[in-house]
C-alpha atoms as a PDB file:
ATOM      1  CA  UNK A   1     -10.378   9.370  -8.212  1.00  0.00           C
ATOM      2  CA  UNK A   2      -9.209  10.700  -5.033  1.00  0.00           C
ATOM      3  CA  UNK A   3     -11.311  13.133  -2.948  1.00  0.00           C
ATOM      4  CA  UNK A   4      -9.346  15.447  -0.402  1.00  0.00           C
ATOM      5  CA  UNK A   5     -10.819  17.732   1.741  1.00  0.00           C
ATOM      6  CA  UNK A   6      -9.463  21.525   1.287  1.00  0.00           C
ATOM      7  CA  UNK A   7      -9.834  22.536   5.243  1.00  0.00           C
ATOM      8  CA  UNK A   8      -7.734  23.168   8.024  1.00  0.00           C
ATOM      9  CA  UNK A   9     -10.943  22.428  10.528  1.00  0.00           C
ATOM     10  CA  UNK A  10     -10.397  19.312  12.636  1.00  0.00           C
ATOM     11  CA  UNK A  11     -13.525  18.896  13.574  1.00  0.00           C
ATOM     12  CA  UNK A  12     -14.548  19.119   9.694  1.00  0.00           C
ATOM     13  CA  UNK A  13     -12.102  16.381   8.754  1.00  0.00           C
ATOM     14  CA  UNK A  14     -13.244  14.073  11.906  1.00  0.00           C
ATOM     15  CA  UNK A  15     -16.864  14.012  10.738  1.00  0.00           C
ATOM     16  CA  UNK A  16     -15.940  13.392   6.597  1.00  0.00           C
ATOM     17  CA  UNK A  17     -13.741  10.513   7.967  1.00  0.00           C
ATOM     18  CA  UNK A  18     -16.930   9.146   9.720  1.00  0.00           C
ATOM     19  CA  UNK A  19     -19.342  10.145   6.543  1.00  0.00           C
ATOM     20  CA  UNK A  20     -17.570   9.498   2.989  1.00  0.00           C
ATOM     21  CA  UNK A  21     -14.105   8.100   2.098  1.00  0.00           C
ATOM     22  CA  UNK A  22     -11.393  10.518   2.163  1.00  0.00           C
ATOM     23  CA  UNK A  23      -8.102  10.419   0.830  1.00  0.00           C
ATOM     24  CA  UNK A  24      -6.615  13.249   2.252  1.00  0.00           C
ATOM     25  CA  UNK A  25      -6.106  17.141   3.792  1.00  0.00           C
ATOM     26  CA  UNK A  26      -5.007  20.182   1.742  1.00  0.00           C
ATOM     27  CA  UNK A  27      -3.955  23.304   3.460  1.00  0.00           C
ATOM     28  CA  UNK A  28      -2.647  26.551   2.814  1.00  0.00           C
ATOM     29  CA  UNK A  29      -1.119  29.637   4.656  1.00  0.00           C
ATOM     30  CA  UNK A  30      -4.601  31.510   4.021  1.00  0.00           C
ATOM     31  CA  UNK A  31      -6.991  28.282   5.058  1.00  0.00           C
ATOM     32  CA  UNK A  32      -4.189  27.857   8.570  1.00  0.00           C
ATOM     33  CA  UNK A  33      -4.752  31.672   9.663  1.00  0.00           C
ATOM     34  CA  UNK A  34      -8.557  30.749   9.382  1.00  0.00           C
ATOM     35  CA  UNK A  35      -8.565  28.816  12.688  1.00  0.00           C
ATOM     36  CA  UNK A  36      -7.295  31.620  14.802  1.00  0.00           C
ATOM     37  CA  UNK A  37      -4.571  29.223  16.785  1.00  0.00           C
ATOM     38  CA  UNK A  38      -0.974  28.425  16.849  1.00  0.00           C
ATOM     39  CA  UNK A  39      -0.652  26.686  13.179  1.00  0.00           C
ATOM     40  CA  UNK A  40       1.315  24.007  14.537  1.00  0.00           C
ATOM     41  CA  UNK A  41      -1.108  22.852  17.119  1.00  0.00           C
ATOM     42  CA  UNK A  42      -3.524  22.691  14.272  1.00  0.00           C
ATOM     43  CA  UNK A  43      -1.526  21.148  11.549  1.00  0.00           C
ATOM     44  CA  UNK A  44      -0.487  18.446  14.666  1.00  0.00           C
ATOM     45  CA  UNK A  45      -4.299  18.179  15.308  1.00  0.00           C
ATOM     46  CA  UNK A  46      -4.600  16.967  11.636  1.00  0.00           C
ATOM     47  CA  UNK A  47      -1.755  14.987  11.718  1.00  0.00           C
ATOM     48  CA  UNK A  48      -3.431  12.765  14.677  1.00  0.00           C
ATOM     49  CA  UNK A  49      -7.154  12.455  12.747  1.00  0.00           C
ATOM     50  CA  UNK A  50      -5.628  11.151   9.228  1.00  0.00           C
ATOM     51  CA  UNK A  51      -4.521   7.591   8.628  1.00  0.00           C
ATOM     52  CA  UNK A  52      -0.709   6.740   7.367  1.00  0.00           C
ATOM     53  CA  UNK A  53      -2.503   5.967   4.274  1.00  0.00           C
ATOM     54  CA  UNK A  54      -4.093   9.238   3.792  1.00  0.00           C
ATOM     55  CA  UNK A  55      -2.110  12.535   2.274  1.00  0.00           C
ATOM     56  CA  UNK A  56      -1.279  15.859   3.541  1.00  0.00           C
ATOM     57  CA  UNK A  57      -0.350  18.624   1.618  1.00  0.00           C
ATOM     58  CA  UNK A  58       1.024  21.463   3.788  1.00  0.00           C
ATOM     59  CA  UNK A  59       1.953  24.928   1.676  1.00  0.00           C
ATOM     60  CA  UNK A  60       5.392  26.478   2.273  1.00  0.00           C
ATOM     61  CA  UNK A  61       5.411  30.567   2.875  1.00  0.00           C
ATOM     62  CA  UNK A  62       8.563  31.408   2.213  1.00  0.00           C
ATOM     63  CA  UNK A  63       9.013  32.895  -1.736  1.00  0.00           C
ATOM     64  CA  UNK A  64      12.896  32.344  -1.812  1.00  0.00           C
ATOM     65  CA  UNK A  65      14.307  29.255  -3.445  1.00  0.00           C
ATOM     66  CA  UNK A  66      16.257  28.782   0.155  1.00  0.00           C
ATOM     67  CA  UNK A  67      13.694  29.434   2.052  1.00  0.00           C
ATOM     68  CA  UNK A  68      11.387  26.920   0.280  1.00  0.00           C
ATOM     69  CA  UNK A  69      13.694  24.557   0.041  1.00  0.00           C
ATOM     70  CA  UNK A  70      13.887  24.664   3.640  1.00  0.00           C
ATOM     71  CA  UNK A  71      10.130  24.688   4.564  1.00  0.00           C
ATOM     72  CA  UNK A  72       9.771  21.894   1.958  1.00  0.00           C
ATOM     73  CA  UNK A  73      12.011  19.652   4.141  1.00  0.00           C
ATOM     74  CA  UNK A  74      10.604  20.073   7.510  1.00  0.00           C
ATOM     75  CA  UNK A  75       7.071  19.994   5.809  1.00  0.00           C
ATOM     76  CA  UNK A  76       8.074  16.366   4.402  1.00  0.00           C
ATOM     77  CA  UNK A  77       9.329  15.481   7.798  1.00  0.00           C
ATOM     78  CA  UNK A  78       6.047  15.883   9.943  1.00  0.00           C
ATOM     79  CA  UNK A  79       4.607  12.372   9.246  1.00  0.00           C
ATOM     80  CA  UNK A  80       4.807   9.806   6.266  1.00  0.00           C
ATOM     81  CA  UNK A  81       2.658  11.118   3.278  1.00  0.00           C
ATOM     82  CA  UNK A  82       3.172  14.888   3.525  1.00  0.00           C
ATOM     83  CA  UNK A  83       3.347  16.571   0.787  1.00  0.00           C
ATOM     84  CA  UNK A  84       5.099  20.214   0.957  1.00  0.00           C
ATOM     85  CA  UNK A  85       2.791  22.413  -1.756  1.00  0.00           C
ATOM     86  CA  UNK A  86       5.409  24.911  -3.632  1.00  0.00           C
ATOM     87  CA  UNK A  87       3.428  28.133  -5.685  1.00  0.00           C
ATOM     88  CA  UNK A  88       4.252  27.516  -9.649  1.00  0.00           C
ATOM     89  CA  UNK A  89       6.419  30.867  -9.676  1.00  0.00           C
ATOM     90  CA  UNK A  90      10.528  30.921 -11.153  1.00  0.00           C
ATOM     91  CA  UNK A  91      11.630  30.094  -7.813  1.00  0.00           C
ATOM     92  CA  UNK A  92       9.091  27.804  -7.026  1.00  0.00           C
ATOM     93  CA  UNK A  93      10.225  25.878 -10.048  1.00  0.00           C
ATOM     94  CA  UNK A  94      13.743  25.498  -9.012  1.00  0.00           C
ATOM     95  CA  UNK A  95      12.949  24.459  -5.259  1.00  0.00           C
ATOM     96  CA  UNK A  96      10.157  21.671  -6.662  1.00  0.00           C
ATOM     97  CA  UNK A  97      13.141  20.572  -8.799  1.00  0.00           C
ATOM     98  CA  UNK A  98      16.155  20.499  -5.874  1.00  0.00           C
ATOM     99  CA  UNK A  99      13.538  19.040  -3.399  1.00  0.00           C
ATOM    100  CA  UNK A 100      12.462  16.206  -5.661  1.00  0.00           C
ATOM    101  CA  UNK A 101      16.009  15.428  -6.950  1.00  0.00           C
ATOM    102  CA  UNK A 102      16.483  15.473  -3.066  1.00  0.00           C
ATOM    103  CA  UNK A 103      13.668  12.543  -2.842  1.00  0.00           C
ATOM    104  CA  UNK A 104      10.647  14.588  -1.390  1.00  0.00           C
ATOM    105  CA  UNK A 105       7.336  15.150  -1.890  1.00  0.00           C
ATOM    106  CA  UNK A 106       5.746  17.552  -3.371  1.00  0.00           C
ATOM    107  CA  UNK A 107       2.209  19.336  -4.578  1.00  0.00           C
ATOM    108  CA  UNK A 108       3.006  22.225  -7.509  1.00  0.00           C
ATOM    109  CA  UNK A 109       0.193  24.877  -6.447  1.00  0.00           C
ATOM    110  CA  UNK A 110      -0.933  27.799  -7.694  1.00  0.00           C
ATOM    111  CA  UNK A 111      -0.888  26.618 -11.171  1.00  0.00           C
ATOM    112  CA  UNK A 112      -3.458  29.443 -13.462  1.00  0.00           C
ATOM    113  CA  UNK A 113      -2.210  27.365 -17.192  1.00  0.00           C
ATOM    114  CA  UNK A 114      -1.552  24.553 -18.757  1.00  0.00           C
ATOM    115  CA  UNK A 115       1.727  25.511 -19.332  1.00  0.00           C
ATOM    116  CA  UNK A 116       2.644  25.559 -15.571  1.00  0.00           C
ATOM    117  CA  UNK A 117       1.390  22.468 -15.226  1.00  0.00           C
ATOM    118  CA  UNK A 118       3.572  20.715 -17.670  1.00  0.00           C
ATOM    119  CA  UNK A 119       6.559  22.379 -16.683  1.00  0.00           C
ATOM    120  CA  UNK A 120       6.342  21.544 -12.967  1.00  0.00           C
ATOM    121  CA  UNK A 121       5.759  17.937 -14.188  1.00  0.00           C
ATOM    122  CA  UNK A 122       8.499  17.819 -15.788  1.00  0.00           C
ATOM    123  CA  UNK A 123      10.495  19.196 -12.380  1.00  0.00           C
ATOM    124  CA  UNK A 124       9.201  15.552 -11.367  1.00  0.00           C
ATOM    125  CA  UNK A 125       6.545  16.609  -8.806  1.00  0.00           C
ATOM    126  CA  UNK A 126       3.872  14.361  -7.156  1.00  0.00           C
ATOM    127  CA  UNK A 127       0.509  16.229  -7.459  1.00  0.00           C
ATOM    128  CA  UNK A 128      -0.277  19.659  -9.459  1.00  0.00           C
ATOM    129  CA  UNK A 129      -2.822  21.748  -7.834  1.00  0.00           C
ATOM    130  CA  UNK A 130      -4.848  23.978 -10.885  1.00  0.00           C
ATOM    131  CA  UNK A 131      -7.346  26.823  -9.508  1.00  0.00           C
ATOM    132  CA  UNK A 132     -10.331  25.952 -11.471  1.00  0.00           C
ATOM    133  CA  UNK A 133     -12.862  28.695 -10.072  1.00  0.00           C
ATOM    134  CA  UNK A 134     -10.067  31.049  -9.813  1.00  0.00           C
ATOM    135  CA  UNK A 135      -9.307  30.664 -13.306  1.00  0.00           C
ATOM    136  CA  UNK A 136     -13.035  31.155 -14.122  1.00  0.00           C
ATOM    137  CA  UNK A 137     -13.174  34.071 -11.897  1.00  0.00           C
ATOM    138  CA  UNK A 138     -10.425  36.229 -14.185  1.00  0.00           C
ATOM    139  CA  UNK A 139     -12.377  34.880 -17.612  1.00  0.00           C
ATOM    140  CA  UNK A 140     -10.863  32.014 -18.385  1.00  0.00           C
ATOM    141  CA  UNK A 141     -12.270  28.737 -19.086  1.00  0.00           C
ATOM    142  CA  UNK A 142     -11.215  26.767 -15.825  1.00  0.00           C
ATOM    143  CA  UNK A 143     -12.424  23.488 -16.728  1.00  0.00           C
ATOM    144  CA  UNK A 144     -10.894  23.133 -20.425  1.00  0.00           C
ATOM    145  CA  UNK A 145      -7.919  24.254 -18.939  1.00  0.00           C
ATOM    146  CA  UNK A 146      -7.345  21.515 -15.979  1.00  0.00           C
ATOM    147  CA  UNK A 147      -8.843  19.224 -18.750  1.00  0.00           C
ATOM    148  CA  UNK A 148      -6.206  20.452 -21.188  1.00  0.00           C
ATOM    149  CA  UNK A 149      -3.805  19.708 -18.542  1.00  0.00           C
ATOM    150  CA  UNK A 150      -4.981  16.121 -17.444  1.00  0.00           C
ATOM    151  CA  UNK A 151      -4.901  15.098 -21.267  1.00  0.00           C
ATOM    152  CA  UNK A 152      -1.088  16.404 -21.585  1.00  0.00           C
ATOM    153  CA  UNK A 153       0.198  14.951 -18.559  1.00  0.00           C
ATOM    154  CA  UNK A 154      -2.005  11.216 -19.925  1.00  0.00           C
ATOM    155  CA  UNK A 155      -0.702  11.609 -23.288  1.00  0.00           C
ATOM    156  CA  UNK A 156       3.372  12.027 -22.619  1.00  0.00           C
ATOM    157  CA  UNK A 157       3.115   9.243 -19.608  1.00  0.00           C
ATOM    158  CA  UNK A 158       3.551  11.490 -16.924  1.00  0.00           C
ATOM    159  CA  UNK A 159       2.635  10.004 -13.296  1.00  0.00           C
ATOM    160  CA  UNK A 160       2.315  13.741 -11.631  1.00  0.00           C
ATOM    161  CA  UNK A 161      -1.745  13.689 -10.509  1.00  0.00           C
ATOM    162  CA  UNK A 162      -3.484  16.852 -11.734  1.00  0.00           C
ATOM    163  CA  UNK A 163      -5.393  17.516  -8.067  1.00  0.00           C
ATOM    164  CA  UNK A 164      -7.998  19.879  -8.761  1.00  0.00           C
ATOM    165  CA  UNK A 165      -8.409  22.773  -6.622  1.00  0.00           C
ATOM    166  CA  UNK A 166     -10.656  25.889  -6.164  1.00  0.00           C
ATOM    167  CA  UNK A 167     -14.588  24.810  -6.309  1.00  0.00           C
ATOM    168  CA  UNK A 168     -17.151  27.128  -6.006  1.00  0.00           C
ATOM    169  CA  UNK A 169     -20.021  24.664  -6.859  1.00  0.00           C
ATOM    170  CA  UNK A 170     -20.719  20.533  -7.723  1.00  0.00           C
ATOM    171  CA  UNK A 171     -21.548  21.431 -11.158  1.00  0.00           C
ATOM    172  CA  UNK A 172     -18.094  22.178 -11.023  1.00  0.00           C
ATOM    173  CA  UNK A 173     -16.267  18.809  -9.136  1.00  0.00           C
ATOM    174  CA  UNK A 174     -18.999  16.917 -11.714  1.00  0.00           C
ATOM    175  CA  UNK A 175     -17.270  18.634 -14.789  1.00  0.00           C
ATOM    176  CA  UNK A 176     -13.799  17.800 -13.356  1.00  0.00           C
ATOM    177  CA  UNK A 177     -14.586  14.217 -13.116  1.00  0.00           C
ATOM    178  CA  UNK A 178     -16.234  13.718 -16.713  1.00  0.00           C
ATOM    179  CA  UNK A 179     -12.582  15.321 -17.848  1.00  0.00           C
ATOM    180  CA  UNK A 180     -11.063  12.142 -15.696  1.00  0.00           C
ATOM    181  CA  UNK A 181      -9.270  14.244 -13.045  1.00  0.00           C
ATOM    182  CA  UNK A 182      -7.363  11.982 -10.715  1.00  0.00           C
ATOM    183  CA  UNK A 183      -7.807  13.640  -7.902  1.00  0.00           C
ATOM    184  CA  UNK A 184      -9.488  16.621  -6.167  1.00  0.00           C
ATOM    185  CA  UNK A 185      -9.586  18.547  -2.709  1.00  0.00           C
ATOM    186  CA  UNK A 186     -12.846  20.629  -2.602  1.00  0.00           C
ATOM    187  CA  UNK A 187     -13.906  22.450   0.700  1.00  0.00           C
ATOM    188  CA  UNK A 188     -16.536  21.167   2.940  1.00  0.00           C
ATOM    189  CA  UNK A 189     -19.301  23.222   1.649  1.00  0.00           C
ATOM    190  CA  UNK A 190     -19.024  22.118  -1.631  1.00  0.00           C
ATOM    191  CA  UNK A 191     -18.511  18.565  -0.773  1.00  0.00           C
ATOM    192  CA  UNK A 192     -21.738  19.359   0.971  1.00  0.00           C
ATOM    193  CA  UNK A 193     -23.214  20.257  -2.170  1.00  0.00           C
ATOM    194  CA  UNK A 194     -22.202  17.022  -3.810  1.00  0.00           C
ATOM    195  CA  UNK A 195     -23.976  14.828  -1.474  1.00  0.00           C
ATOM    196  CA  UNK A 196     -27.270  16.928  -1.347  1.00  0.00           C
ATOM    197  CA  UNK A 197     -30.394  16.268  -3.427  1.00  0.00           C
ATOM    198  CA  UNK A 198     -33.322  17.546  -2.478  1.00  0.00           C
ATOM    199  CA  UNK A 199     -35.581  14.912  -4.607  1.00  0.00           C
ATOM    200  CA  UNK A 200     -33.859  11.726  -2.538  1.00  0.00           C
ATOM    201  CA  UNK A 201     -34.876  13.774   0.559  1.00  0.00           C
ATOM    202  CA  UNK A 202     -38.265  14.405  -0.618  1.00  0.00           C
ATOM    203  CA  UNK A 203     -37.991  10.155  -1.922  1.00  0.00           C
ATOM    204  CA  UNK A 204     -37.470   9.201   1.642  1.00  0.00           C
ATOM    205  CA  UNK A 205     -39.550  11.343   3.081  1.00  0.00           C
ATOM    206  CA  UNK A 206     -42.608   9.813   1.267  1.00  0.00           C
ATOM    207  CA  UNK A 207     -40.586   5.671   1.520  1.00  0.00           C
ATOM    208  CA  UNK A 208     -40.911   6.754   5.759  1.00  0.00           C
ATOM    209  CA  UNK A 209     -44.767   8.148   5.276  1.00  0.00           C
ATOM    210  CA  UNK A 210     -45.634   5.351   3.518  1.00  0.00           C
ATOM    211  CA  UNK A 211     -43.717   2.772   5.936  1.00  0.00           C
ATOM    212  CA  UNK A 212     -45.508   4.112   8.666  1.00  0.00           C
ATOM    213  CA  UNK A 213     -49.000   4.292   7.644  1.00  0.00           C
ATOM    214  CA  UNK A 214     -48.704   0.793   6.559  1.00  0.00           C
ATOM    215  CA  UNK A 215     -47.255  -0.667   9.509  1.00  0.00           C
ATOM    216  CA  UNK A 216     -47.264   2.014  11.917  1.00  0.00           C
ATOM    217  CA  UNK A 217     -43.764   1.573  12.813  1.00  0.00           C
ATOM    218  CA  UNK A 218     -40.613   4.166  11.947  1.00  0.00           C
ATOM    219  CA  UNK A 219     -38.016   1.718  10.525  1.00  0.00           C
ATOM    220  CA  UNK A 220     -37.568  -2.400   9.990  1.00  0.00           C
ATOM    221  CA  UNK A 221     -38.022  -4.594  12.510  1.00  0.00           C
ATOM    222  CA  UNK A 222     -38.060  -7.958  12.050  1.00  0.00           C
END
């Protein structure tokens, strides 16, 4: 399973590189205007912090098959293992299909069904990005959906990765991974979430208490 952080913060992907294992950055035009600065500076910032190995999936802004076929390009162009992410709309569909017939990389976002899903799989494209908690948000069943999705894609041999996208909560990223999602890119706060427990802090808590009184030293020292 791949875990990608959903951020456009340097300093937030510096300290996950030093903390977990990542596999890569997601951005989008909305998470870019979030660090108040030039967009390229930033997006070069990110560049410089991730390793060849590691993806990037920058999202285009243009909504005009031209247009995105053109943002798609230069997107692709920034480093090795860039991905340009092209919004599941008509035109989206028709760019994801040039640009991969082209050779490039790319992430199908904005994906709300099933449906989408398949169909920019079968436009050939690397990664599809489903909103799970904005699918939940308008009523829908978010999980069963991406699930729905994952099982599809598994069961016609498809090699586009369903990346999960859009977590409000662990619960959430927990559900995602009993439904064998291949890959996710969850924000910060909830990755946060996923490596909190308050009963192994209150575990160690008492393992250091009892450490000490014992020996009356902090840690191991031999």
């Amino acid at each position: 399973m791949e875990l990608i952080l959903d951020t456009a913060n340097v300093e937030a992907i510096k300290y996950y590189q030093q903390v977990l294992t990542i596999d890569g950055v997601t951005t989008n035009p909305t998470i870019l205007t979030k660090e108040n600065r030039d967009y390229r500076e930033v997006i070069q910032e990110i560049i410089s912090v991730l390793h060849e190995d590691q993806s990037l999936h920058i999202q285009v802004v243009s909504t005009d098959v031209e247009g995105i076929v053109k943002e798609g390009k230069v997107i692709n162009q920034l480093r090795k293992n860039t991905y340009a992410k092209i919004p599941c709309t008509k035109e989206g569909f028709q760019a994801m299909k040039q640009l991969k017939q082209e050779g490039y990389l790319v992430t199908a976002t904005a994906c709300y069904s099933a449906n989408q899903g398949v169909l920019a799989a079968k436009c050939g494209v690397d990664y599809i990005a489903p909103y799970l908690n904005r699918l939940d948000n308008i009523g829908v069943d978010g999980v069963a959906i991406i699930a729905d999705l994952v099982a599809i894609l598994d069961y016609y041999g498809y090699p586009t990765k369903v990346v999960a996208a859009s977590f409000k909560n662990a619960q959430q990223a927990l559900e995602m991974m009993k439904a064998g999602c291949p890959a996710m890119t969850i924000a910060p706060e909830v990755v946060d979430k996923m490596m909190e427990q308050s009963m192994t802090d209150d575990a160690v808590r008492a393992f250091s208490s009892d450490w000490k009184k014992a020996f009356n030293e902090e840690g191991f020292n031999w």
